[in-house]
PDB file of N, CA and C in Angstrom:
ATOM      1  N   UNK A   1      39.609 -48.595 -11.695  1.00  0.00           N
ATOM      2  CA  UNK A   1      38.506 -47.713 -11.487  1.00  0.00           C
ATOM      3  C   UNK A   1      38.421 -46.776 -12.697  1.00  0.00           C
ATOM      4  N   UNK A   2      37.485 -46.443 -13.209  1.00  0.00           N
ATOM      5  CA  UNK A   2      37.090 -45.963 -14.174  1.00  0.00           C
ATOM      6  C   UNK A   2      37.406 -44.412 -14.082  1.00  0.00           C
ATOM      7  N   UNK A   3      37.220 -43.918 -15.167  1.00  0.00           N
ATOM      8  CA  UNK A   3      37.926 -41.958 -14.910  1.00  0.00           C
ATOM      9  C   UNK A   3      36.489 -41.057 -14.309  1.00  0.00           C
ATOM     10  N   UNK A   4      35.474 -41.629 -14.544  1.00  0.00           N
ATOM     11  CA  UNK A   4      33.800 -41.391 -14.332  1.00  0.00           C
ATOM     12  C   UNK A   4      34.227 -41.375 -12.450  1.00  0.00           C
ATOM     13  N   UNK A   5      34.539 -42.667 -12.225  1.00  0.00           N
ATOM     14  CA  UNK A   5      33.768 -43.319 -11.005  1.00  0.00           C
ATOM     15  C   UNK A   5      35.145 -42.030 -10.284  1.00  0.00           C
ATOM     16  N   UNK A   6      36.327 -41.925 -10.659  1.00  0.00           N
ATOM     17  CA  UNK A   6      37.501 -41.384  -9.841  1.00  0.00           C
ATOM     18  C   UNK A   6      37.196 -39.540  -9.430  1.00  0.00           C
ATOM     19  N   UNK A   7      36.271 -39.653 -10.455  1.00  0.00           N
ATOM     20  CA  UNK A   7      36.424 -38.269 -10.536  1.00  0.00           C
ATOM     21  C   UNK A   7      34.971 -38.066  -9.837  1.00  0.00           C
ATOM     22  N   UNK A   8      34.081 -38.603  -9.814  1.00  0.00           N
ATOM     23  CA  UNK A   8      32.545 -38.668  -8.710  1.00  0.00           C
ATOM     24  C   UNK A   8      33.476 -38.614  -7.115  1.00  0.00           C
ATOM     25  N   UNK A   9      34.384 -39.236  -7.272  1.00  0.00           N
ATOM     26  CA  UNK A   9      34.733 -39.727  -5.709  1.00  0.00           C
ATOM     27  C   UNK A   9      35.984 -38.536  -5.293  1.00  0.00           C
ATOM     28  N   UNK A  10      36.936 -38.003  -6.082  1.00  0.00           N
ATOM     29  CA  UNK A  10      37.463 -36.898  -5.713  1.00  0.00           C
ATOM     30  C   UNK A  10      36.495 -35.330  -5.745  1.00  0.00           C
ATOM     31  N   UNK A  11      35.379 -35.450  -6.260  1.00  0.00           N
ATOM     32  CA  UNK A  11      34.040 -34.263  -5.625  1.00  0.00           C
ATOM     33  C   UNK A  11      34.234 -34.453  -4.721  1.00  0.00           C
ATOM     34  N   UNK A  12      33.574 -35.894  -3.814  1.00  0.00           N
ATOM     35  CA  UNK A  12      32.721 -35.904  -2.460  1.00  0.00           C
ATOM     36  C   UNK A  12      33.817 -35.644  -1.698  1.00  0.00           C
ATOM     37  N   UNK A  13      35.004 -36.177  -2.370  1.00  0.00           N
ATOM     38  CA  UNK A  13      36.403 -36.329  -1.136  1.00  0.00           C
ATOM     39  C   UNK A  13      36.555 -34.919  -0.906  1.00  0.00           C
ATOM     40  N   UNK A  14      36.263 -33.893  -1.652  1.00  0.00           N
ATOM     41  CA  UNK A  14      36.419 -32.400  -1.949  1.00  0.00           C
ATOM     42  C   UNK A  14      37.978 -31.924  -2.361  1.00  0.00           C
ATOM     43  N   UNK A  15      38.700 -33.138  -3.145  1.00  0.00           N
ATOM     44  CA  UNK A  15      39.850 -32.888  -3.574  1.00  0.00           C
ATOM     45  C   UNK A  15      39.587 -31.344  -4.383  1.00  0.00           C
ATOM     46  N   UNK A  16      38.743 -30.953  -5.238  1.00  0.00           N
ATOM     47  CA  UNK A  16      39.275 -30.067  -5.719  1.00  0.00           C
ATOM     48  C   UNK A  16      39.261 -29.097  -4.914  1.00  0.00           C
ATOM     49  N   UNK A  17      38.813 -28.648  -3.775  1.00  0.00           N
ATOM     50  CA  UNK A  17      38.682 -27.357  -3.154  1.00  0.00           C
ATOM     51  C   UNK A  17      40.355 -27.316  -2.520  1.00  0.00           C
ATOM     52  N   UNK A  18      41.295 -28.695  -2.477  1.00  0.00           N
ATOM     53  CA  UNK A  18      42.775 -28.891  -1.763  1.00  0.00           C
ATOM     54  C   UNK A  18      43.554 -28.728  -3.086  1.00  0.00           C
ATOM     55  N   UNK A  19      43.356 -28.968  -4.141  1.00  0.00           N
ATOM     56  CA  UNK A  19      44.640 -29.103  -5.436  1.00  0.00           C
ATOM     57  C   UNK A  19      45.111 -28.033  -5.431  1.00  0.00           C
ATOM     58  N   UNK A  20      46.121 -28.166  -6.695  1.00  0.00           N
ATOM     59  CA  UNK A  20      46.464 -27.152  -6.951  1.00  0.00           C
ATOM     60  C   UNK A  20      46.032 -25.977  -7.451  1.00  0.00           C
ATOM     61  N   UNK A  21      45.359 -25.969  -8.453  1.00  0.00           N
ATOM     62  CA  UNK A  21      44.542 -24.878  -8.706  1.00  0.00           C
ATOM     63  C   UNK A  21      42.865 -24.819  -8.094  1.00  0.00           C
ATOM     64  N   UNK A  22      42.653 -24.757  -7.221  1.00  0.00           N
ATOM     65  CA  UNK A  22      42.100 -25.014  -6.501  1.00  0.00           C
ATOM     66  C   UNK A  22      41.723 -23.368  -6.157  1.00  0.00           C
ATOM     67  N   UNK A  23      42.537 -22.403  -6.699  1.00  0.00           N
ATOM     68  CA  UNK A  23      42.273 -21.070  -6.276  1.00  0.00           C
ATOM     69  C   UNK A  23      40.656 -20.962  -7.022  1.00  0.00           C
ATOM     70  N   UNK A  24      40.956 -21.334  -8.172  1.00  0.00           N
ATOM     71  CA  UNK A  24      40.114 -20.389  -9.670  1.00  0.00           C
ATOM     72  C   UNK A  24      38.450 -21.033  -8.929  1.00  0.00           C
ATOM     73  N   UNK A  25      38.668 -22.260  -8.242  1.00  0.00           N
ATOM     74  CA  UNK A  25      37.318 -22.823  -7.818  1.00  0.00           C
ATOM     75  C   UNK A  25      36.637 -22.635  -6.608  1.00  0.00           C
ATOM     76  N   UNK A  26      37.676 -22.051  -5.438  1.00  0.00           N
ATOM     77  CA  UNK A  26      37.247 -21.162  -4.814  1.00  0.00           C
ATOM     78  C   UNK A  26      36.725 -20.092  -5.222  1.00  0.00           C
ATOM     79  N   UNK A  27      37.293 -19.572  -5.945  1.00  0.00           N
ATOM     80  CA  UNK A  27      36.806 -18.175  -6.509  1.00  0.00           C
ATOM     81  C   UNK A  27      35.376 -18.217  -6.753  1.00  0.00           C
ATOM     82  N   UNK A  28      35.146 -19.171  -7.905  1.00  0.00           N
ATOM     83  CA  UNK A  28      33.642 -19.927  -8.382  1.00  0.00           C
ATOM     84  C   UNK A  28      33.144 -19.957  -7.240  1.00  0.00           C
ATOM     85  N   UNK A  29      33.627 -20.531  -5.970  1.00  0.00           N
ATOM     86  CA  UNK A  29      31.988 -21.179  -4.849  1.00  0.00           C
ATOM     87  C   UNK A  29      32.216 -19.776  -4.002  1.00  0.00           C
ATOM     88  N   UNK A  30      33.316 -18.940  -4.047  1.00  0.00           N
ATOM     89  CA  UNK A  30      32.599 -17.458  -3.547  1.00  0.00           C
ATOM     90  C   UNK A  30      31.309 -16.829  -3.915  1.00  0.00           C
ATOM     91  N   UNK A  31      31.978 -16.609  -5.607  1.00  0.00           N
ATOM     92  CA  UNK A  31      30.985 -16.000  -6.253  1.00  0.00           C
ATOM     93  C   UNK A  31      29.590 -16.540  -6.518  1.00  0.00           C
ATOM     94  N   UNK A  32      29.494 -17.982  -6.363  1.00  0.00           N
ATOM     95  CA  UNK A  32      27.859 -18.581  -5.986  1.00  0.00           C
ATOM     96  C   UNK A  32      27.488 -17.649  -4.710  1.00  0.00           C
ATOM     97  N   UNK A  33      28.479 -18.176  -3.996  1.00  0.00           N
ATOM     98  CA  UNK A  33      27.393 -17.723  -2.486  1.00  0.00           C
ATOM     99  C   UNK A  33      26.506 -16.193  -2.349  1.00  0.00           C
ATOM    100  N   UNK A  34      27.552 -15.357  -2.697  1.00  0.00           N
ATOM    101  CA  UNK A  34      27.575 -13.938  -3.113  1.00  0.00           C
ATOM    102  C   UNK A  34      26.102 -13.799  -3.840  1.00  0.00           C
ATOM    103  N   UNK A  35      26.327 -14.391  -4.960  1.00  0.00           N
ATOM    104  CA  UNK A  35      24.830 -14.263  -5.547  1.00  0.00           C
ATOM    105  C   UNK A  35      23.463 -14.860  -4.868  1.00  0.00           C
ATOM    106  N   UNK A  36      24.351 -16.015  -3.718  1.00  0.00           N
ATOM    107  CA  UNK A  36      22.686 -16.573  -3.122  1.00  0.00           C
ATOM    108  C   UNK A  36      22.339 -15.425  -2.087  1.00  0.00           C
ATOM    109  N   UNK A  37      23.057 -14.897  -1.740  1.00  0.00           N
ATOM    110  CA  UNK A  37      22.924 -13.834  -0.482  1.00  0.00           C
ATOM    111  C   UNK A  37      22.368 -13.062  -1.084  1.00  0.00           C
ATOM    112  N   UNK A  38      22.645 -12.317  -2.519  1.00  0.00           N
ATOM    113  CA  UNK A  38      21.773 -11.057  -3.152  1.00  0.00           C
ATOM    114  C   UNK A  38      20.758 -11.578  -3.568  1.00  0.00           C
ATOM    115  N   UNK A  39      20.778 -12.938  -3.752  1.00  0.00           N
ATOM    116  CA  UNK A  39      19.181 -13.685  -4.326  1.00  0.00           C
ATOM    117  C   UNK A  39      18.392 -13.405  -2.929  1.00  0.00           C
ATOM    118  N   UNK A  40      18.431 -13.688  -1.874  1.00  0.00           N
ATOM    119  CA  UNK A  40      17.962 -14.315  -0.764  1.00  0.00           C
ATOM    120  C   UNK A  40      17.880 -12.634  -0.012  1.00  0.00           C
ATOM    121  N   UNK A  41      18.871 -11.698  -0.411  1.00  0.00           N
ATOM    122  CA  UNK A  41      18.298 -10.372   0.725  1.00  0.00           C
ATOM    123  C   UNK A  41      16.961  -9.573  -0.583  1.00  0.00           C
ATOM    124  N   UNK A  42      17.269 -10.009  -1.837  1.00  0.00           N
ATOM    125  CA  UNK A  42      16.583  -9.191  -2.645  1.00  0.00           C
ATOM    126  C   UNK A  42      14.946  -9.656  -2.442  1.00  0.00           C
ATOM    127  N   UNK A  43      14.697 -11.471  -1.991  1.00  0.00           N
ATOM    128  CA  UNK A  43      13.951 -11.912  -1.960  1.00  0.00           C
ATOM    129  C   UNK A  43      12.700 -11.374  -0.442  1.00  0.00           C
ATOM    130  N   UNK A  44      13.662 -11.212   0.512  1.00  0.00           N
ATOM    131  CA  UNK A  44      13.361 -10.614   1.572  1.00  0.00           C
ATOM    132  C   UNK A  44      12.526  -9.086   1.147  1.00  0.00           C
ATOM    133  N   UNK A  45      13.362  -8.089   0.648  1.00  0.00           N
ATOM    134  CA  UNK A  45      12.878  -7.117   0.416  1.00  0.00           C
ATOM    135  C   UNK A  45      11.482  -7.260  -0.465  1.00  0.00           C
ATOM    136  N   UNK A  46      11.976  -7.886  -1.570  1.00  0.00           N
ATOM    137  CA  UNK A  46      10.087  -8.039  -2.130  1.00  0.00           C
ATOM    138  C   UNK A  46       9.197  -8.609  -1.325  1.00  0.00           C
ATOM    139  N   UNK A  47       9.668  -9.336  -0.545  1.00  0.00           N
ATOM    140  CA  UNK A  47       8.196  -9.789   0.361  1.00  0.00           C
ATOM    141  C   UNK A  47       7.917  -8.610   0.887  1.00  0.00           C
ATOM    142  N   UNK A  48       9.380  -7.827   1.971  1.00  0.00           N
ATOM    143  CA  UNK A  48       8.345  -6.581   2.809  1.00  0.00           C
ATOM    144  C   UNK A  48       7.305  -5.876   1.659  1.00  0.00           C
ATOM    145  N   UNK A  49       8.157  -5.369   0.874  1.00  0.00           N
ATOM    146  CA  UNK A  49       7.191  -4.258   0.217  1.00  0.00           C
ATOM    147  C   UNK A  49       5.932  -4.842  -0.778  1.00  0.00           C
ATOM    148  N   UNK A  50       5.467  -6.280  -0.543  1.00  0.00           N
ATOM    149  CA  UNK A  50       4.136  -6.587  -1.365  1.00  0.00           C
ATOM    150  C   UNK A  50       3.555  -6.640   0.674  1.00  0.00           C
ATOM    151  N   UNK A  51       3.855  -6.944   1.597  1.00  0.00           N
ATOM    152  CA  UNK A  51       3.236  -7.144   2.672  1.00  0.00           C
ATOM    153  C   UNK A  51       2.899  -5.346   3.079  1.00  0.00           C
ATOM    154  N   UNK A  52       3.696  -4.613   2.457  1.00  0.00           N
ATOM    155  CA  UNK A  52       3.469  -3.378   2.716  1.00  0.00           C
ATOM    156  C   UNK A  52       1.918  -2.487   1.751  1.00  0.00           C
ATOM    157  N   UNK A  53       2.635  -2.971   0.650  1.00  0.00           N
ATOM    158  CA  UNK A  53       1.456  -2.323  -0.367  1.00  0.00           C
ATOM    159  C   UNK A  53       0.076  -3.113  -0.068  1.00  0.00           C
ATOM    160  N   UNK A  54      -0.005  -4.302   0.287  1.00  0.00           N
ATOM    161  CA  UNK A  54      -1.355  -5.407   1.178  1.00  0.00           C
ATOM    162  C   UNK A  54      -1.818  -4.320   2.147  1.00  0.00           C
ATOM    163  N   UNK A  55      -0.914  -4.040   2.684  1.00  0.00           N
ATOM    164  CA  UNK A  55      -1.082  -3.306   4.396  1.00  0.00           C
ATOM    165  C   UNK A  55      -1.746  -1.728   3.995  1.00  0.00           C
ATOM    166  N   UNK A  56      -1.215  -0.897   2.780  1.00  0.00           N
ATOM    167  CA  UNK A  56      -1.837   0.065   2.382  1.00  0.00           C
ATOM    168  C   UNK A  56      -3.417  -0.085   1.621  1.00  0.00           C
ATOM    169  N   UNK A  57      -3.474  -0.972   0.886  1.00  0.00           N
ATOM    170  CA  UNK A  57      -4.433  -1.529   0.090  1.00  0.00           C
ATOM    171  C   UNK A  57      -5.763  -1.508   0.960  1.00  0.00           C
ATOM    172  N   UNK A  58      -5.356  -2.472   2.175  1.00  0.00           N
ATOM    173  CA  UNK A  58      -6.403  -2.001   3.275  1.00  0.00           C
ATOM    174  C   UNK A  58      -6.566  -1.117   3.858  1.00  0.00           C
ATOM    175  N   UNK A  59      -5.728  -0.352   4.387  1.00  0.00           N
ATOM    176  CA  UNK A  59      -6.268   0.643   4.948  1.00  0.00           C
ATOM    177  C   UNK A  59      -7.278   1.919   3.609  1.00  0.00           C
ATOM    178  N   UNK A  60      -6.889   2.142   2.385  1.00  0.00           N
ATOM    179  CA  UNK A  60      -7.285   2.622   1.483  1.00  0.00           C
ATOM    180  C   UNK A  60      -9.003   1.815   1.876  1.00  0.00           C
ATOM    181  N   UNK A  61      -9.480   0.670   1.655  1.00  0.00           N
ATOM    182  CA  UNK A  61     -10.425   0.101   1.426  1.00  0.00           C
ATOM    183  C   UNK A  61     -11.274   0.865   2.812  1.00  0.00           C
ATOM    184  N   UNK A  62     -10.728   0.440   3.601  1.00  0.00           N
ATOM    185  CA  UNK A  62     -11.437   0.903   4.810  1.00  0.00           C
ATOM    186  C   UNK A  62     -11.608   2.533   4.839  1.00  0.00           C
ATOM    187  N   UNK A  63     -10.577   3.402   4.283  1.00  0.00           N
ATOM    188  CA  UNK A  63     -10.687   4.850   4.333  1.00  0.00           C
ATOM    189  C   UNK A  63     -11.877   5.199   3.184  1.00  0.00           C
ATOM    190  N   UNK A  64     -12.080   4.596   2.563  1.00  0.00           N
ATOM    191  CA  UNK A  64     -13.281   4.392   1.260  1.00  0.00           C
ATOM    192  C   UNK A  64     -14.647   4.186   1.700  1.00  0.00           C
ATOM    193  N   UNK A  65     -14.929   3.058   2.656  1.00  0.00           N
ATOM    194  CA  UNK A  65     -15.967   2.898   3.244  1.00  0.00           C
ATOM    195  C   UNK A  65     -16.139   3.636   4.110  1.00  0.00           C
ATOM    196  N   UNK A  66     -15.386   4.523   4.865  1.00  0.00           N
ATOM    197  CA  UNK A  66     -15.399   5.310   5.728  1.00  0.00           C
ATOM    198  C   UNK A  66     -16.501   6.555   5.331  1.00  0.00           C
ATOM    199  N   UNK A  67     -15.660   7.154   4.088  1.00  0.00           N
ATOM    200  CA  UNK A  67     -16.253   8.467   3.116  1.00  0.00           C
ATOM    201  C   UNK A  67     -17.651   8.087   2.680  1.00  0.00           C
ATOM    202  N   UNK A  68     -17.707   6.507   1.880  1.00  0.00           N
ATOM    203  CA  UNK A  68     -19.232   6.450   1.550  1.00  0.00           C
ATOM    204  C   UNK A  68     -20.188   6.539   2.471  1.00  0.00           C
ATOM    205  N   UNK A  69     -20.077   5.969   3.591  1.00  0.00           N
ATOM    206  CA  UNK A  69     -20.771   6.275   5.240  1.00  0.00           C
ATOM    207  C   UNK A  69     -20.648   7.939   5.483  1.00  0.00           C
ATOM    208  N   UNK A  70     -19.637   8.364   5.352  1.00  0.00           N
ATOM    209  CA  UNK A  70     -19.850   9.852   5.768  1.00  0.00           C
ATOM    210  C   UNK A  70     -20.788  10.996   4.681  1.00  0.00           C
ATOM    211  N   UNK A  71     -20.733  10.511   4.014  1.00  0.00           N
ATOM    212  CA  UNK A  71     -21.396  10.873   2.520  1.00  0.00           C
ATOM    213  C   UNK A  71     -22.572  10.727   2.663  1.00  0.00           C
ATOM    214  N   UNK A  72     -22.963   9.589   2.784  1.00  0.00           N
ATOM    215  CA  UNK A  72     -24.424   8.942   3.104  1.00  0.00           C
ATOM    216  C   UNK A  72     -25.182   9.728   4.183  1.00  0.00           C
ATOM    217  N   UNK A  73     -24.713   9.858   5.192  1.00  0.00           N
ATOM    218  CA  UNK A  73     -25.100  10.889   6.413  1.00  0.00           C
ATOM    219  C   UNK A  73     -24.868  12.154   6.071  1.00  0.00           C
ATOM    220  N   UNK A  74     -24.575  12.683   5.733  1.00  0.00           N
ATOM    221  CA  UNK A  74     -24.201  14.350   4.910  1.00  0.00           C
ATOM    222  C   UNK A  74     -25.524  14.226   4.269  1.00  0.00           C
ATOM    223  N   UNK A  75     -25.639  13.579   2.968  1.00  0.00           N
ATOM    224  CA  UNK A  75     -27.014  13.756   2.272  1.00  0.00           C
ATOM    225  C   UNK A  75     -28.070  13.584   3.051  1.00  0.00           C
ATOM    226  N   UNK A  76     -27.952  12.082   3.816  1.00  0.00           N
ATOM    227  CA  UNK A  76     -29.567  12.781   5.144  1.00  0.00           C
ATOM    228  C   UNK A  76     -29.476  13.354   5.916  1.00  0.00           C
ATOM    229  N   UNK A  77     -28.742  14.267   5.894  1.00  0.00           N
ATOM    230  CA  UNK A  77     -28.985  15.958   6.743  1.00  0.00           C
ATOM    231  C   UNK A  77     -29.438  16.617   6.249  1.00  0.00           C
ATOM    232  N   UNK A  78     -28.685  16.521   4.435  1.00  0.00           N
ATOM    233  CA  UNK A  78     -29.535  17.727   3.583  1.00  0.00           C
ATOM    234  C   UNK A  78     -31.103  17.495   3.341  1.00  0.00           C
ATOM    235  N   UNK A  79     -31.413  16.657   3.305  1.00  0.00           N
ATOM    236  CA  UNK A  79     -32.913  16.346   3.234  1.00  0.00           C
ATOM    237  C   UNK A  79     -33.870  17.457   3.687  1.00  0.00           C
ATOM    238  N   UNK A  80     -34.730  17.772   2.787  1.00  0.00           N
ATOM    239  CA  UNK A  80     -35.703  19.075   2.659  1.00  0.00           C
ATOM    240  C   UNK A  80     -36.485  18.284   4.677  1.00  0.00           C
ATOM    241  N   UNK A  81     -36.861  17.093   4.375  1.00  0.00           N
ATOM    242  CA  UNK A  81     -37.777  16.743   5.853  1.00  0.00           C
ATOM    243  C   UNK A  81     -36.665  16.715   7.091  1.00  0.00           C
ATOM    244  N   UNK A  82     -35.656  16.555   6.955  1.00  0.00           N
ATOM    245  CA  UNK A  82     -34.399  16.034   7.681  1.00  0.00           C
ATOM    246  C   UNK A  82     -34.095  17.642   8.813  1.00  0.00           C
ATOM    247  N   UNK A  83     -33.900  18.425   7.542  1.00  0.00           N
ATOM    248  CA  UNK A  83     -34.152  19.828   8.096  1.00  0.00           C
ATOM    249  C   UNK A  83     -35.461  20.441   8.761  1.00  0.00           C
ATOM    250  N   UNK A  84     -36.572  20.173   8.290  1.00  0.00           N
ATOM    251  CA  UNK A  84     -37.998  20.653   9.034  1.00  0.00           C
ATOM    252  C   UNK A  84     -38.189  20.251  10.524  1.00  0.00           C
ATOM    253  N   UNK A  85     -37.618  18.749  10.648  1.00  0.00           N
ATOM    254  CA  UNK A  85     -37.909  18.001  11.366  1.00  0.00           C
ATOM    255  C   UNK A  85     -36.634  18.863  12.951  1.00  0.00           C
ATOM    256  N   UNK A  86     -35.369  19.542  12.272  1.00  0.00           N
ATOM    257  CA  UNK A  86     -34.869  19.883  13.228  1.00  0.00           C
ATOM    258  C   UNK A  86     -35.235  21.522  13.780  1.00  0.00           C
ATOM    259  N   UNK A  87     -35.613  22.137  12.592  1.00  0.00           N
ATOM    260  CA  UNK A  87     -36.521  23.269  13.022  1.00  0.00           C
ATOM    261  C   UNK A  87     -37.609  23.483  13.877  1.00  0.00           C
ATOM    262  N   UNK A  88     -38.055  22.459  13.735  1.00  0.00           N
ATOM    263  CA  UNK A  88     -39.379  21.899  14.456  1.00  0.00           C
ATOM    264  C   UNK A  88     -39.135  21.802  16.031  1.00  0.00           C
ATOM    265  N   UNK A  89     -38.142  20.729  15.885  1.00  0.00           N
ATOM    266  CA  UNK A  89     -37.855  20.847  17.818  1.00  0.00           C
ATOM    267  C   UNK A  89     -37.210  21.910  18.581  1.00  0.00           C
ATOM    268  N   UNK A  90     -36.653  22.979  17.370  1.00  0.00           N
ATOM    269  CA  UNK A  90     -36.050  24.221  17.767  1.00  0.00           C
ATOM    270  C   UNK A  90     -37.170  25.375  18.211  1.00  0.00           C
ATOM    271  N   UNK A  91     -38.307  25.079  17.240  1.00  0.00           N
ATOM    272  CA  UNK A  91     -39.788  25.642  17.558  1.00  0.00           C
ATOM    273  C   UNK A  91     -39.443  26.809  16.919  1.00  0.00           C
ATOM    274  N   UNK A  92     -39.043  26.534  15.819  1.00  0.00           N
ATOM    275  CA  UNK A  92     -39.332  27.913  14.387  1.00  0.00           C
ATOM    276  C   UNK A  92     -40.180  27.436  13.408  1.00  0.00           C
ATOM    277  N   UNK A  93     -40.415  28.476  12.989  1.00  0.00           N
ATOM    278  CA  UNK A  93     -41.919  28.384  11.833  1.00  0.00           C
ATOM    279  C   UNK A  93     -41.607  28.985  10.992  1.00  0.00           C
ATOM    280  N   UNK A  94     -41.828  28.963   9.868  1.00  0.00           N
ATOM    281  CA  UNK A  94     -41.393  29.879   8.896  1.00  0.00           C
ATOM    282  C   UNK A  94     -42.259  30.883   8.552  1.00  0.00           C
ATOM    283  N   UNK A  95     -41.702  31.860   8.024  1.00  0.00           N
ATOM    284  CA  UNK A  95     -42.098  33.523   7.986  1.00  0.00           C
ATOM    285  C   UNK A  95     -43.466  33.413   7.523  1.00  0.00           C
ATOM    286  N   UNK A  96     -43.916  34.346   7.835  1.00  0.00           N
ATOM    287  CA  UNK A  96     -45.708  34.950   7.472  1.00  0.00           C
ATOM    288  C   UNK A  96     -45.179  36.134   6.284  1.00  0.00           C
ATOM    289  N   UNK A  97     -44.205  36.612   6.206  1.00  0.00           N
ATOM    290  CA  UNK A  97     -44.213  37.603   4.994  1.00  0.00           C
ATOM    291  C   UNK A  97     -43.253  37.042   4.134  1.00  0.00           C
ATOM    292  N   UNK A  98     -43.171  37.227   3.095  1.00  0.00           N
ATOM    293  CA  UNK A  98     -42.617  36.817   2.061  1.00  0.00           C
ATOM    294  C   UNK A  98     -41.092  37.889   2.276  1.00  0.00           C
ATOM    295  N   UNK A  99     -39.639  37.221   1.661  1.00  0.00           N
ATOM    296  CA  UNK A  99     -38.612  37.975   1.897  1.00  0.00           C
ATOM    297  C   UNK A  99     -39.263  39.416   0.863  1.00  0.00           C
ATOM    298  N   UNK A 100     -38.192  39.968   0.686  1.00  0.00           N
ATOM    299  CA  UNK A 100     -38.439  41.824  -0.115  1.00  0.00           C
ATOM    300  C   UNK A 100     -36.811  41.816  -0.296  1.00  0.00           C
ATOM    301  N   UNK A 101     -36.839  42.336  -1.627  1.00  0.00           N
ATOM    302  CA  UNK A 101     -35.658  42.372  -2.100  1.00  0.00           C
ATOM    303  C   UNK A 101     -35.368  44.084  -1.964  1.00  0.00           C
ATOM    304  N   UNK A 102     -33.948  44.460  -1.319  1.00  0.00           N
ATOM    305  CA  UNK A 102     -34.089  45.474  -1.153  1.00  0.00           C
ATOM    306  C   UNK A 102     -32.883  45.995  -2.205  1.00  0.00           C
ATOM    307  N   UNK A 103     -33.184  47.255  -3.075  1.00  0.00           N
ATOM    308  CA  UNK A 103     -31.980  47.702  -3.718  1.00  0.00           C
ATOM    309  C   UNK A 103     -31.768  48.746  -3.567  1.00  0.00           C
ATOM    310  N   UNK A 104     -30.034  48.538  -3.710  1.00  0.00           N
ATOM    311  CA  UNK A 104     -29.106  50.120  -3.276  1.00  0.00           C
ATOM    312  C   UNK A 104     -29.084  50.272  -4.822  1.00  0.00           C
ATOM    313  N   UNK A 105     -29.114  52.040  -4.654  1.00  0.00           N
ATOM    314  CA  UNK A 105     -28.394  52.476  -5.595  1.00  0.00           C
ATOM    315  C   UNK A 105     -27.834  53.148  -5.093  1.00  0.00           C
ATOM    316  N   UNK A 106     -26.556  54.354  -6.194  1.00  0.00           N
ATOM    317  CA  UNK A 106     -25.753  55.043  -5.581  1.00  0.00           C
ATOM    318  C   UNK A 106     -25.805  55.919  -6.475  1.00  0.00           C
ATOM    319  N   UNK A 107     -25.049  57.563  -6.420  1.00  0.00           N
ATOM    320  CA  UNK A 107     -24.859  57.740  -7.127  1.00  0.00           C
ATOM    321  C   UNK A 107     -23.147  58.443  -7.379  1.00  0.00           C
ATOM    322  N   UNK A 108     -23.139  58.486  -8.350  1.00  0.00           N
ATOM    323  CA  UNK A 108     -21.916  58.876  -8.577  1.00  0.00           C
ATOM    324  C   UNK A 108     -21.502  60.433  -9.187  1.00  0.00           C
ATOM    325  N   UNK A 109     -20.793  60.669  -8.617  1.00  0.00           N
ATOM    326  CA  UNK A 109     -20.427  62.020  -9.508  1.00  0.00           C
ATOM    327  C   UNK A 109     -19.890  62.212 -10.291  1.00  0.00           C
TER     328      UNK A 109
END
């Protein structure tokens, strides 16, 4: 048997994880795992926080359309007719005399 074919077949047999030095390669398939676990919790965390900033993104969008709607109705209140029209059913008229500006003086000693 060839040194290729002996050494494919003591992998699968998992001789090296039994030999003798067999420590230094444990060590190695610790330290894989270790890193798949920090691969795999780090991977977790970026999903929450892009599903989070998604989750803010909308609500922002919607708090936006909210204001332009509230905005929109604010200005047709201010409306010069918007206002007449509520005076009107209140049944005020506007003045027959013109305002008069009145001034204080004082004097001083």
């Amino acid at each position: 048997m060839s040194k290729f074919k002996k050494s494919i077949y003591d992998i699968l047999k998992g001789n090296f994880l039994v030999s003798d030095n067999s420590f230094k390669n444990w060590r190695f398939i610790l330290f894989i795992v270790l890193l798949m676990l920090l691969m795999i919790a780090s991977s977790h965390s970026s999903d929450k926080q892009v599903m989070e900033i998604a989750k803010i993104n909308k609500k922002n969008k919607e708090l936006q359309s909210e204001f332009v709607d509230t905005r929109s109705i604010a200005m047709k209140l201010k409306l010069e007719s918007t206002i007449k029209n509520k005076v009107l059913e209140l049944e005020l008229k506007p003045s027959e005399n013109p305002p008069q500006v009145i001034k204080v003086t004082s004097k001083n000693n």
